[in-house]
N, C-alpha and C. Protein backbone atom coordinates (compact mmCIF):
# COMPACT_ATOMS: atom_id res chain seq x y z
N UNK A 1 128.08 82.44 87.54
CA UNK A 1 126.71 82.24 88.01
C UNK A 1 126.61 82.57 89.50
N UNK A 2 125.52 83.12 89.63
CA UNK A 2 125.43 83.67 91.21
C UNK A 2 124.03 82.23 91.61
N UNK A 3 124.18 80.90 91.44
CA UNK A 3 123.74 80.21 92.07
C UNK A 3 123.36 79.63 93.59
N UNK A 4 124.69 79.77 93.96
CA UNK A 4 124.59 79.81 95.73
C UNK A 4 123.78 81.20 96.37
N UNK A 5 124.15 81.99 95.43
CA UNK A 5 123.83 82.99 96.62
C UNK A 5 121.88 83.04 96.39
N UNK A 6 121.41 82.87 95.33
CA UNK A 6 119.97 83.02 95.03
C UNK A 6 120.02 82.48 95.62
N UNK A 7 120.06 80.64 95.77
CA UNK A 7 119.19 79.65 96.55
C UNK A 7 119.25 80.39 97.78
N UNK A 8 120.54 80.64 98.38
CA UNK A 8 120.14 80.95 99.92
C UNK A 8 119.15 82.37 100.09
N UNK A 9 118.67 83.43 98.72
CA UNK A 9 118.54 84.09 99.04
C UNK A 9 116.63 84.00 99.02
N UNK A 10 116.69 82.47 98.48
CA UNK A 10 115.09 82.24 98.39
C UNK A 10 114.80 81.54 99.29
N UNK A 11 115.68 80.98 100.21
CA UNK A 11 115.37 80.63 101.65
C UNK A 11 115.21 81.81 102.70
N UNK A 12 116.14 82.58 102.06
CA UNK A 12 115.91 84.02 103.18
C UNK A 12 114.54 84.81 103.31
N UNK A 13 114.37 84.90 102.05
CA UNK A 13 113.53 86.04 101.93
C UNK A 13 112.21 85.93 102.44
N UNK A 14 111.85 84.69 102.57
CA UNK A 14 110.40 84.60 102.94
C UNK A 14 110.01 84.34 104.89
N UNK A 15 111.50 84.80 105.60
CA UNK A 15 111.87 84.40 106.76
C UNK A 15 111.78 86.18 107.48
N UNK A 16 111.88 86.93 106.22
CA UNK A 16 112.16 88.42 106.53
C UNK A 16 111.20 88.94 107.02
N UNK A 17 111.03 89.03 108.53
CA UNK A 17 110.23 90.21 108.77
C UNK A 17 109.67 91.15 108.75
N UNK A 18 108.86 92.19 109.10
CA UNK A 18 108.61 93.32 108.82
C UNK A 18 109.41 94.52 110.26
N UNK A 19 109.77 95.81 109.74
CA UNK A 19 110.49 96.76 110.55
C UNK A 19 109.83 97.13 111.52
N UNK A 20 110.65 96.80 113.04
CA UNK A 20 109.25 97.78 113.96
C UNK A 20 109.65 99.16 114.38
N UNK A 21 108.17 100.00 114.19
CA UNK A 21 108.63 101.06 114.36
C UNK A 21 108.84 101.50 115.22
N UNK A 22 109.88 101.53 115.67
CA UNK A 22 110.25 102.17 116.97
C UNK A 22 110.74 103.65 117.66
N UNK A 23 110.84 104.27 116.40
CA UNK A 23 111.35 105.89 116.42
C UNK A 23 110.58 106.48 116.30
N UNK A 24 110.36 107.86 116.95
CA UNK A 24 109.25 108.80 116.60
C UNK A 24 109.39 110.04 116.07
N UNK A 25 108.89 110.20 115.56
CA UNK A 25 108.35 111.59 114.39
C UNK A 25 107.86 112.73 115.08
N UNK A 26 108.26 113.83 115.74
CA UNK A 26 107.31 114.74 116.95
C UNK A 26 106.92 115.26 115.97
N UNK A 27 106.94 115.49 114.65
CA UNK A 27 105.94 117.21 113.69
C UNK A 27 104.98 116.06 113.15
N UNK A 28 104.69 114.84 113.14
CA UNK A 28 103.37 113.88 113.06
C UNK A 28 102.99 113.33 114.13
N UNK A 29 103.49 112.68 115.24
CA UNK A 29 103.55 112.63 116.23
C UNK A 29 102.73 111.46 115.96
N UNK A 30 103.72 110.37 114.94
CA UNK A 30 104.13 109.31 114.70
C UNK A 30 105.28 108.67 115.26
N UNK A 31 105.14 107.16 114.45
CA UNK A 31 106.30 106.09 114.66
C UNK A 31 106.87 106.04 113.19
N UNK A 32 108.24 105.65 113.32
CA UNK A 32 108.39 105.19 111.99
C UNK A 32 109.36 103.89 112.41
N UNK A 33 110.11 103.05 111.53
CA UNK A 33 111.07 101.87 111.22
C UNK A 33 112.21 102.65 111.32
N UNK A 34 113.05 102.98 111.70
CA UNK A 34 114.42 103.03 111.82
C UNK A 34 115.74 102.17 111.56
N UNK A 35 117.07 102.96 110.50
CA UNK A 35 118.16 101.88 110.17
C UNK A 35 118.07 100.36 111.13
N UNK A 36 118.03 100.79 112.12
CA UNK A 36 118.15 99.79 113.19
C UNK A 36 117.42 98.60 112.85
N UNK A 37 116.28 99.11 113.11
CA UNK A 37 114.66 98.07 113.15
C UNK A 37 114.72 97.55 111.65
N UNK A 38 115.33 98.44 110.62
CA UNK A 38 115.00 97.49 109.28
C UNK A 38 116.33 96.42 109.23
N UNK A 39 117.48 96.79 109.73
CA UNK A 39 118.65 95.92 109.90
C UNK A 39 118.53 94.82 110.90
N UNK A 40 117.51 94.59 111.99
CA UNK A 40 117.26 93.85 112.44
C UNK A 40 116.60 92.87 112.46
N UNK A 41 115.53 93.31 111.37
CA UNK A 41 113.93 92.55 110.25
C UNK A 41 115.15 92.00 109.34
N UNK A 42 116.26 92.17 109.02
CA UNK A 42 116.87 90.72 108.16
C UNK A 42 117.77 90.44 108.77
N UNK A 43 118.51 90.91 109.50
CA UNK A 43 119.66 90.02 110.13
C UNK A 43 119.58 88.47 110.32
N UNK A 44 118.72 87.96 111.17
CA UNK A 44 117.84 86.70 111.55
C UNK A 44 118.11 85.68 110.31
N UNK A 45 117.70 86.25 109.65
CA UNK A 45 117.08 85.54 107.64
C UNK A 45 118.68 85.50 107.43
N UNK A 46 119.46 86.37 107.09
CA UNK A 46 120.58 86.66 106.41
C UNK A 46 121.57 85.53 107.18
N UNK A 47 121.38 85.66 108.14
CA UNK A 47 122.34 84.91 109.01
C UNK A 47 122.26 83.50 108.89
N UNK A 48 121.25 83.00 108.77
CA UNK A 48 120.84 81.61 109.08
C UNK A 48 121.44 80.94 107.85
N UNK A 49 121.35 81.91 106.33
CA UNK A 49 121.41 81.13 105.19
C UNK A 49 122.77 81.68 104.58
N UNK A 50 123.45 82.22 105.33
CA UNK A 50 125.06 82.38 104.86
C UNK A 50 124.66 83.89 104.01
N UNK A 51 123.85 84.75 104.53
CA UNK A 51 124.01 86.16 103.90
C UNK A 51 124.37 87.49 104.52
N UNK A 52 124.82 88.40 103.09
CA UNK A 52 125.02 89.45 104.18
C UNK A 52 124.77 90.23 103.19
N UNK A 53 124.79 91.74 104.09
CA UNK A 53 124.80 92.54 102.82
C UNK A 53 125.69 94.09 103.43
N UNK A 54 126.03 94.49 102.55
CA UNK A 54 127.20 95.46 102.11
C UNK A 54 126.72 96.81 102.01
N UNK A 55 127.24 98.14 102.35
CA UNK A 55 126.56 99.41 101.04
C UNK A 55 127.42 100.15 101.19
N UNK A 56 127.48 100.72 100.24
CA UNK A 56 128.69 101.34 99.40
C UNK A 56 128.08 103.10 99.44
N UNK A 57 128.75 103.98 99.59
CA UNK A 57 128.15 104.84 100.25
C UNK A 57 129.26 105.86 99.08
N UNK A 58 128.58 107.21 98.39
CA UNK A 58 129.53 108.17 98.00
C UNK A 58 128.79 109.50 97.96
N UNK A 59 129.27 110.53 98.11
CA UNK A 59 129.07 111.86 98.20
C UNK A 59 128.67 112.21 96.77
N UNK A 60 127.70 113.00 96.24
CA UNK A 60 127.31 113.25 94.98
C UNK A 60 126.95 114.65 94.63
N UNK A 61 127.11 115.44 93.90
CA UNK A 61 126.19 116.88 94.33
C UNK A 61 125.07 116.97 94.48
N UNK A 62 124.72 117.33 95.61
CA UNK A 62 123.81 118.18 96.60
C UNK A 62 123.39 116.71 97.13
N UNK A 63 123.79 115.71 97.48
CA UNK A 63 123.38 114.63 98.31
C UNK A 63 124.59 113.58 98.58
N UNK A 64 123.91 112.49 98.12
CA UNK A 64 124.45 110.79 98.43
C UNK A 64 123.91 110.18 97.92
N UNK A 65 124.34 109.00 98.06
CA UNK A 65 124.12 107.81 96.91
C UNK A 65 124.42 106.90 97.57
N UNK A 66 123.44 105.38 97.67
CA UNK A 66 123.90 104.34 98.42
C UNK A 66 123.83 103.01 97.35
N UNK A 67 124.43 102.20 97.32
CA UNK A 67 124.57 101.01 96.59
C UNK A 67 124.39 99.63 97.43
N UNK A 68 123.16 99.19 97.52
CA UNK A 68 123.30 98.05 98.64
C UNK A 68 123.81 96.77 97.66
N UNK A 69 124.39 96.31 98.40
CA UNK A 69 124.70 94.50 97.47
C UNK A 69 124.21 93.70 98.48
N UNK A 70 123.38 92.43 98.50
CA UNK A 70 123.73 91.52 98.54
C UNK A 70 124.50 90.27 98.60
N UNK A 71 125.16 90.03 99.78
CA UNK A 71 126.38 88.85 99.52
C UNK A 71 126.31 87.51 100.44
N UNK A 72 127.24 86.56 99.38
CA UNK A 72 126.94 85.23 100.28
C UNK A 72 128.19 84.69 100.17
N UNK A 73 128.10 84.42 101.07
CA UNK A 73 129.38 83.61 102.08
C UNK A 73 130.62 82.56 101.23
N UNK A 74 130.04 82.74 99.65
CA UNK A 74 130.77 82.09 98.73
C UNK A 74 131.45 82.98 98.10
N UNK A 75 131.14 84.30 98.54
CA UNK A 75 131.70 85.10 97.64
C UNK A 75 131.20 85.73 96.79
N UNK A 76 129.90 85.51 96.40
CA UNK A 76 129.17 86.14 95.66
C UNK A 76 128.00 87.11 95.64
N UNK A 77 127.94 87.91 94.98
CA UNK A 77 127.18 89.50 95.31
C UNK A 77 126.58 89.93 94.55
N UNK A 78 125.32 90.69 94.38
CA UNK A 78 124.53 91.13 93.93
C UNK A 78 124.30 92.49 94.07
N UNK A 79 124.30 93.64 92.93
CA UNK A 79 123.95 94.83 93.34
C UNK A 79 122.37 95.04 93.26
N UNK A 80 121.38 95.82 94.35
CA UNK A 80 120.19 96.61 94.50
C UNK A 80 120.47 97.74 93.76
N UNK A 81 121.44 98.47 93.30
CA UNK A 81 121.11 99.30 92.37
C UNK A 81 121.76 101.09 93.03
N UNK A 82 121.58 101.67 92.30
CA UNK A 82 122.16 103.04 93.56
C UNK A 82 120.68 103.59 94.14
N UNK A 83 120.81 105.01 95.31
CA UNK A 83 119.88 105.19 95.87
C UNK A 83 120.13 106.32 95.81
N UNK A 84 120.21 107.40 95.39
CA UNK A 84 120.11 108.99 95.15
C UNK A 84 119.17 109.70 96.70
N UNK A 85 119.71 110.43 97.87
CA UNK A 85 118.94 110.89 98.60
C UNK A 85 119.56 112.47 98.66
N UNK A 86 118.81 113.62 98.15
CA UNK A 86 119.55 114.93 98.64
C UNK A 86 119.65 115.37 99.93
N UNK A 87 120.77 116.38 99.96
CA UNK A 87 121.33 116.53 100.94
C UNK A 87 120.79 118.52 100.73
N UNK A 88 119.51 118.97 101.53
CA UNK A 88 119.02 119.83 101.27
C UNK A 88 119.87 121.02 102.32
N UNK A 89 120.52 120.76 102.99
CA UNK A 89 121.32 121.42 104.49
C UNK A 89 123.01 121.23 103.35
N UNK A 90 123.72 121.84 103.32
CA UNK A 90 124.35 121.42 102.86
C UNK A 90 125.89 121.73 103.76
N UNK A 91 125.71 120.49 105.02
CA UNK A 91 126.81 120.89 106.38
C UNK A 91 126.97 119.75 106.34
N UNK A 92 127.22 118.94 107.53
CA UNK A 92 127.59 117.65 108.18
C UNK A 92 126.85 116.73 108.45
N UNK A 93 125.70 117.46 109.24
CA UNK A 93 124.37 117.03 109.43
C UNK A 93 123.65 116.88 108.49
N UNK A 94 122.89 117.45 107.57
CA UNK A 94 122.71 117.52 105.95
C UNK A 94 123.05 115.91 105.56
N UNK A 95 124.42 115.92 105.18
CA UNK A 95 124.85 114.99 104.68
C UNK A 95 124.53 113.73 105.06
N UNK A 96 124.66 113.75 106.48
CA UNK A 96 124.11 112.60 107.42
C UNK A 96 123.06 112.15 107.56
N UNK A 97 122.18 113.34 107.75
CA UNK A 97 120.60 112.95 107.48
C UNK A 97 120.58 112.03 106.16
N UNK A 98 120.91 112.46 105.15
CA UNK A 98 120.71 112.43 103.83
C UNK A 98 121.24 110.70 103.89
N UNK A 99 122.32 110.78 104.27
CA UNK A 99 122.94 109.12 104.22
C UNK A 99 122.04 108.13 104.84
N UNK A 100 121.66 108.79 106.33
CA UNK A 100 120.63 107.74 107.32
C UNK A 100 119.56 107.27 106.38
N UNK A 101 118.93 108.46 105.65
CA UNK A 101 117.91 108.09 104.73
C UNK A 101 117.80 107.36 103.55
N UNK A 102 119.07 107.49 103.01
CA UNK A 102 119.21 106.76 101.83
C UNK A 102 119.40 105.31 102.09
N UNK A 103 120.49 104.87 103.06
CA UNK A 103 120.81 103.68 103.78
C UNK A 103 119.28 102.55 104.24
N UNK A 104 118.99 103.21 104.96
CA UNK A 104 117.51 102.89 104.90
C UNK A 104 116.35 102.37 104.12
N UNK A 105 116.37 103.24 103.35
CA UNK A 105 115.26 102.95 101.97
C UNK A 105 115.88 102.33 101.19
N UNK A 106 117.15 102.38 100.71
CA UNK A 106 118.01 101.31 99.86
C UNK A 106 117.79 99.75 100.74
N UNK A 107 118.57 99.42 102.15
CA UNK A 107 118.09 98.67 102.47
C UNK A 107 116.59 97.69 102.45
N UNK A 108 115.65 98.33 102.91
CA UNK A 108 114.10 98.15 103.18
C UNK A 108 113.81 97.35 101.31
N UNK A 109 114.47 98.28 100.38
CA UNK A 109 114.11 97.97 99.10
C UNK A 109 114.77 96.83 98.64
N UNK A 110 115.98 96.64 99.35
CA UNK A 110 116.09 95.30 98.40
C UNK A 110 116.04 93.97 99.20
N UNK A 111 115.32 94.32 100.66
CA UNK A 111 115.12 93.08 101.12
C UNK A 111 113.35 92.93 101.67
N UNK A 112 112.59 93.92 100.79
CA UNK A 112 111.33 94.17 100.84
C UNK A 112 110.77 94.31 102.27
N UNK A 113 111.56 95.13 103.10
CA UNK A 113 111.18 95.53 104.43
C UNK A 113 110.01 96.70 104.39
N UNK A 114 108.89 95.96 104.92
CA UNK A 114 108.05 96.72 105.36
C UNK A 114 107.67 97.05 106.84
N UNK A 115 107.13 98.28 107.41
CA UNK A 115 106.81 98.19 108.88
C UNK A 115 105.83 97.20 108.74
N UNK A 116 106.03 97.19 110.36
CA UNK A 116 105.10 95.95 110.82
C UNK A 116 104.08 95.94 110.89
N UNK A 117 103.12 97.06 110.32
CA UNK A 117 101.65 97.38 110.48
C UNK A 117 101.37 97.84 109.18
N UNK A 118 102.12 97.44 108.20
CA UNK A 118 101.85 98.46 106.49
C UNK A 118 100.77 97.42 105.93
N UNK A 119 99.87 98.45 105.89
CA UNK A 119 98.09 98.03 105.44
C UNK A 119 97.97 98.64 103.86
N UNK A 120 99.07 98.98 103.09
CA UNK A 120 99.95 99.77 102.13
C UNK A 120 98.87 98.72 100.94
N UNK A 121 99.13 98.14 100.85
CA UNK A 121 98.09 96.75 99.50
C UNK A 121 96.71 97.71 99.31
N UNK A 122 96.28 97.52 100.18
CA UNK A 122 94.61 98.04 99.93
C UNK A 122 94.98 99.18 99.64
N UNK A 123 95.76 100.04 99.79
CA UNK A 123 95.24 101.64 99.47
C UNK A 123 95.98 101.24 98.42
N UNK A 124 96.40 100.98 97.96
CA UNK A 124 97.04 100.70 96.48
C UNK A 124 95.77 100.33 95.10
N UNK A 125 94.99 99.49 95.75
CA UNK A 125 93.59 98.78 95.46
C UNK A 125 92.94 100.09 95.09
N UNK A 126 92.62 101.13 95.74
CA UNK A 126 91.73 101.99 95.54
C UNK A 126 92.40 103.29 94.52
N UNK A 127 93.73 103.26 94.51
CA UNK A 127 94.19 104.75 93.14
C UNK A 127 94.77 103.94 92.26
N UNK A 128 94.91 102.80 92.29
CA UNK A 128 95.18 101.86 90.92
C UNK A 128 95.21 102.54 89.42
N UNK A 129 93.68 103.20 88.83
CA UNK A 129 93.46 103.51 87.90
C UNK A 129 94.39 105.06 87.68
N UNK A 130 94.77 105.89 88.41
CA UNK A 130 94.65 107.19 88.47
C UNK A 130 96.66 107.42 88.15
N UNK A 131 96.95 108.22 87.52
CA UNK A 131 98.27 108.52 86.93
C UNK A 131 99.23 108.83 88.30
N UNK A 132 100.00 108.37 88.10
CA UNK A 132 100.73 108.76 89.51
C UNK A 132 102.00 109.43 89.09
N UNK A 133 102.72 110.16 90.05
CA UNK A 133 103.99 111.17 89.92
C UNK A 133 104.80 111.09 88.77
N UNK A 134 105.28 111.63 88.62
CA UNK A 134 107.05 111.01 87.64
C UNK A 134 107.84 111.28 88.48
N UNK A 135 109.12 110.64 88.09
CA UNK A 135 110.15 110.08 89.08
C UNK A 135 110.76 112.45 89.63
N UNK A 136 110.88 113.07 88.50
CA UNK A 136 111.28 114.18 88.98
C UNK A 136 110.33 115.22 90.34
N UNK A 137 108.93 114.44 90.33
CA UNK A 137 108.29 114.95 91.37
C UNK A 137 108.36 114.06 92.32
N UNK A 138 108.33 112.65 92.38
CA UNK A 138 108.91 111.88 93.40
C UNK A 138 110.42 112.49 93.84
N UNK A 139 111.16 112.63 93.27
CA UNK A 139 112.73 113.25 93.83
C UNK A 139 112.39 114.43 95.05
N UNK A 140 111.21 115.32 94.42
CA UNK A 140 110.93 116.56 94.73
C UNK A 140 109.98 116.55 96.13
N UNK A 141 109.74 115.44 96.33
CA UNK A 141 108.60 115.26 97.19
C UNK A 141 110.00 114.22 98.46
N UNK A 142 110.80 113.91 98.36
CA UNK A 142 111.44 112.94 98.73
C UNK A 142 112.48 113.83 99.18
N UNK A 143 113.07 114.63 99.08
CA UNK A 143 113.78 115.69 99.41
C UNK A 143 112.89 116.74 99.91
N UNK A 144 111.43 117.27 99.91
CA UNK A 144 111.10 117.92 101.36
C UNK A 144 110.80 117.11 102.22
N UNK A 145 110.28 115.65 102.49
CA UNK A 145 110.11 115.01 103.26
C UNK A 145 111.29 114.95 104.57
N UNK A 146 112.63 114.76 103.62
CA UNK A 146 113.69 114.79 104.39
C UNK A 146 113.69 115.90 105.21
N UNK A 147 113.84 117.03 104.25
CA UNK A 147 114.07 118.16 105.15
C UNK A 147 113.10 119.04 106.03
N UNK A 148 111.65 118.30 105.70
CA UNK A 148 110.85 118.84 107.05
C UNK A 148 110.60 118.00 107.95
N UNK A 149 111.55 116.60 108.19
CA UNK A 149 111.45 115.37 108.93
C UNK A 149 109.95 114.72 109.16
N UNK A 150 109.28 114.92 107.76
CA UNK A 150 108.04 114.15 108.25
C UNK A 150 108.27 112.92 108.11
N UNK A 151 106.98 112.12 108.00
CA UNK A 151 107.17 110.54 108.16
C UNK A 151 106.19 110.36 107.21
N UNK A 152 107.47 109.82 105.93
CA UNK A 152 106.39 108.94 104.80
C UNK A 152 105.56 107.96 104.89
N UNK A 153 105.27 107.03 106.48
CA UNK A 153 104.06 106.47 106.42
C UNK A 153 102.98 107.00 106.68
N UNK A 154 103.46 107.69 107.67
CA UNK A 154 101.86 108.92 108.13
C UNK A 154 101.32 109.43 106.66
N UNK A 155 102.67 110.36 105.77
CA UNK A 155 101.94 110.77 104.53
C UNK A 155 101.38 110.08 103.49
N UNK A 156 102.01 108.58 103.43
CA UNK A 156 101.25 107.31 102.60
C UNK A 156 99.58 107.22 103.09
N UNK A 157 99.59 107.00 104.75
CA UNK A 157 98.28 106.40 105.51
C UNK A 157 97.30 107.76 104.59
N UNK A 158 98.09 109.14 104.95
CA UNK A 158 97.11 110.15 104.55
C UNK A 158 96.34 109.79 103.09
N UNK A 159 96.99 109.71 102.23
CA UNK A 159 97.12 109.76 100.86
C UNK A 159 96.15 108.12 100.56
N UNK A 160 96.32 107.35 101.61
CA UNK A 160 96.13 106.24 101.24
C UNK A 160 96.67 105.52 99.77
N UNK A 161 97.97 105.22 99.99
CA UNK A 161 99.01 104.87 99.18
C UNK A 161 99.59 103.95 100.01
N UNK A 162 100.30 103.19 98.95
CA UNK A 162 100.81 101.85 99.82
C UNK A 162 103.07 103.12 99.47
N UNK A 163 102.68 103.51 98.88
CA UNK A 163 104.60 103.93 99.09
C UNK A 163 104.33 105.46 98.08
N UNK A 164 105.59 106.68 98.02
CA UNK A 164 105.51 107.40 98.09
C UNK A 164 105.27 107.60 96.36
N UNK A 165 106.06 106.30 95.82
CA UNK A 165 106.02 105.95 94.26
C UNK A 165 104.28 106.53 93.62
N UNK A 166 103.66 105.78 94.76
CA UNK A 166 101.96 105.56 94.54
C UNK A 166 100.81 106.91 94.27
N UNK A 167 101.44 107.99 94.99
CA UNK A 167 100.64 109.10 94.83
C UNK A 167 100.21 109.73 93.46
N UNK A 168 99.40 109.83 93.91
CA UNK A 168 98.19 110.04 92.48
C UNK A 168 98.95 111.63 91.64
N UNK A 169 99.13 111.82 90.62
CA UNK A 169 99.66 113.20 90.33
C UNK A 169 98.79 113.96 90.79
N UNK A 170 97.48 114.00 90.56
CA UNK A 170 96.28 115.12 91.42
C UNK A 170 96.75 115.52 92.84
N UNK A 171 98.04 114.79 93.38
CA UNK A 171 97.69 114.80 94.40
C UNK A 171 99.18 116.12 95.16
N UNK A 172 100.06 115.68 94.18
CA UNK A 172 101.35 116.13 93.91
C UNK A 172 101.26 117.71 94.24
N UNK A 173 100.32 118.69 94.02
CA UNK A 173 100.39 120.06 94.52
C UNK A 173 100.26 119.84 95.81
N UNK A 174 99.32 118.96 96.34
CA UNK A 174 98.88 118.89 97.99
C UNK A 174 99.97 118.67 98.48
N UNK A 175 100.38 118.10 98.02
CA UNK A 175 101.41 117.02 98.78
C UNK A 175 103.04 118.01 99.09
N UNK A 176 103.00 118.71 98.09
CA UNK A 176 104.19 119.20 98.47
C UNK A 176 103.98 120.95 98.89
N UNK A 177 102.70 120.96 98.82
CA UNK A 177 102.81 122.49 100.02
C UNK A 177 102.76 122.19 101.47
N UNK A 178 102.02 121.32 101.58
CA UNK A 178 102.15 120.53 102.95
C UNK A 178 103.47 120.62 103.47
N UNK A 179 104.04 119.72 103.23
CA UNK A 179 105.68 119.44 103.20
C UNK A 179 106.32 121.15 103.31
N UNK A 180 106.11 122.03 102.15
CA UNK A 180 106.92 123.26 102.32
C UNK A 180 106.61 124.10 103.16
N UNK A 181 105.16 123.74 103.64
CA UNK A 181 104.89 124.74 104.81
C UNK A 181 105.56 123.71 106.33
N UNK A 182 105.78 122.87 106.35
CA UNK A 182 106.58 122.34 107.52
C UNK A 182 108.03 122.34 107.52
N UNK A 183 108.35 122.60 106.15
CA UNK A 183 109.98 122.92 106.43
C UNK A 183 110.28 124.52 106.52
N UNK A 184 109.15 125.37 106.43
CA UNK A 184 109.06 126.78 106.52
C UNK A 184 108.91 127.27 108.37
N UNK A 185 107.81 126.22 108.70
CA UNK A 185 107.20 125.97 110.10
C UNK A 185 109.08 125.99 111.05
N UNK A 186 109.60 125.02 110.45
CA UNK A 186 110.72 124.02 110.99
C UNK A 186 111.95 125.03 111.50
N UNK A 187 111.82 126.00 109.89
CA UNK A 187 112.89 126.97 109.89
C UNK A 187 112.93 128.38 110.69
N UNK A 188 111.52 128.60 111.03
CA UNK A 188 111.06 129.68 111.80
C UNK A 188 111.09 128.91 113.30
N UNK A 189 111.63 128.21 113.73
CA UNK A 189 111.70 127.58 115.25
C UNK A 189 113.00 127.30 115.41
């Protein structure tokens, strides 16, 4: 039984902050949450109630894969699941990008880190009814994001979507010429 570690993890969770964004985006000429800022929105929580958490990191073709766990000070651990991020550069950097990103969003997801200004609910409220992506155009949309370094809140705020899951399929051609003309933009500079 993973008893100890829930209780402390239902004392934690409601202690968890939101990420501030502190990094900037120059091709939106945005902010976003950074490893940092989301590792710092639970540290606080984690600490107080005997938690920690772990990630397990492996090379995969054409990306990475992150495995966050959950752990408590008894010894006991919980997996978030794996995190698939491609690695569209396929060098050092590539890879790295690819890890920063996955690390990140794996994190944020299993300790429900949001930035500190995500108004994400209501636009959720308004495409409710309307069919949204499948997971192979989410992949597809999630891998140019990476590689034209935009910032999925700016493209959420656009879209008015509370996360990238949310986009309406109508919306899915827009969405990813956008994106290919900035990693086209990116590559010609």
């Amino acid at each position: 039984m993973l008893t100890e570690l829930y209780d402390a993890m239902s004392k934690a969770f409601p202690e968890i902050e939101g990420a501030i964004k502190d990094s900037s985006n120059p091709h939106f000429k945005s902010k976003y949450a950074d490893l940092t800022s989301v590792v710092m929105a639970i540290k606080p929580a984690l600490s107080k109630h005997g938690l920690f958490f772990r990630q397990a990191t492996r090379i995969t073709d054409g990306g990475v894969c992150v495995e966050t766990y959950i752990c408590h000070k008894s010894g006991q651990e919980v997996s978030c699941g794996l995190f698939f991020a491609p690695a569209l550069k396929q060098d050092a950097q590539g890879y790295g990008s690819a890890l920063t990103y996955a690390r990140r969003y794996s994190l944020s997801t299993a300790f429900g880190v949001c930035p500190e200004d995500d108004d994400g609910n209501a636009a959720v409220q308004s495409v409710r009814q309307e069919p949204k992506i499948n997971q192979q155009q989410f992949l597809e949309l999630q891998a140019l994001i990476e590689a034209s370094g935009a910032d999925i809140k700016v493209m959420c705020d656009f879209y008015k979507i509370g996360g990238l899951v949310d986009l309406p399929a109508s919306k899915f051609a827009h969405a990813k010429a956008n994106l290919e003309k900035k990693v086209l933009e990116n590559a010609a500079s």
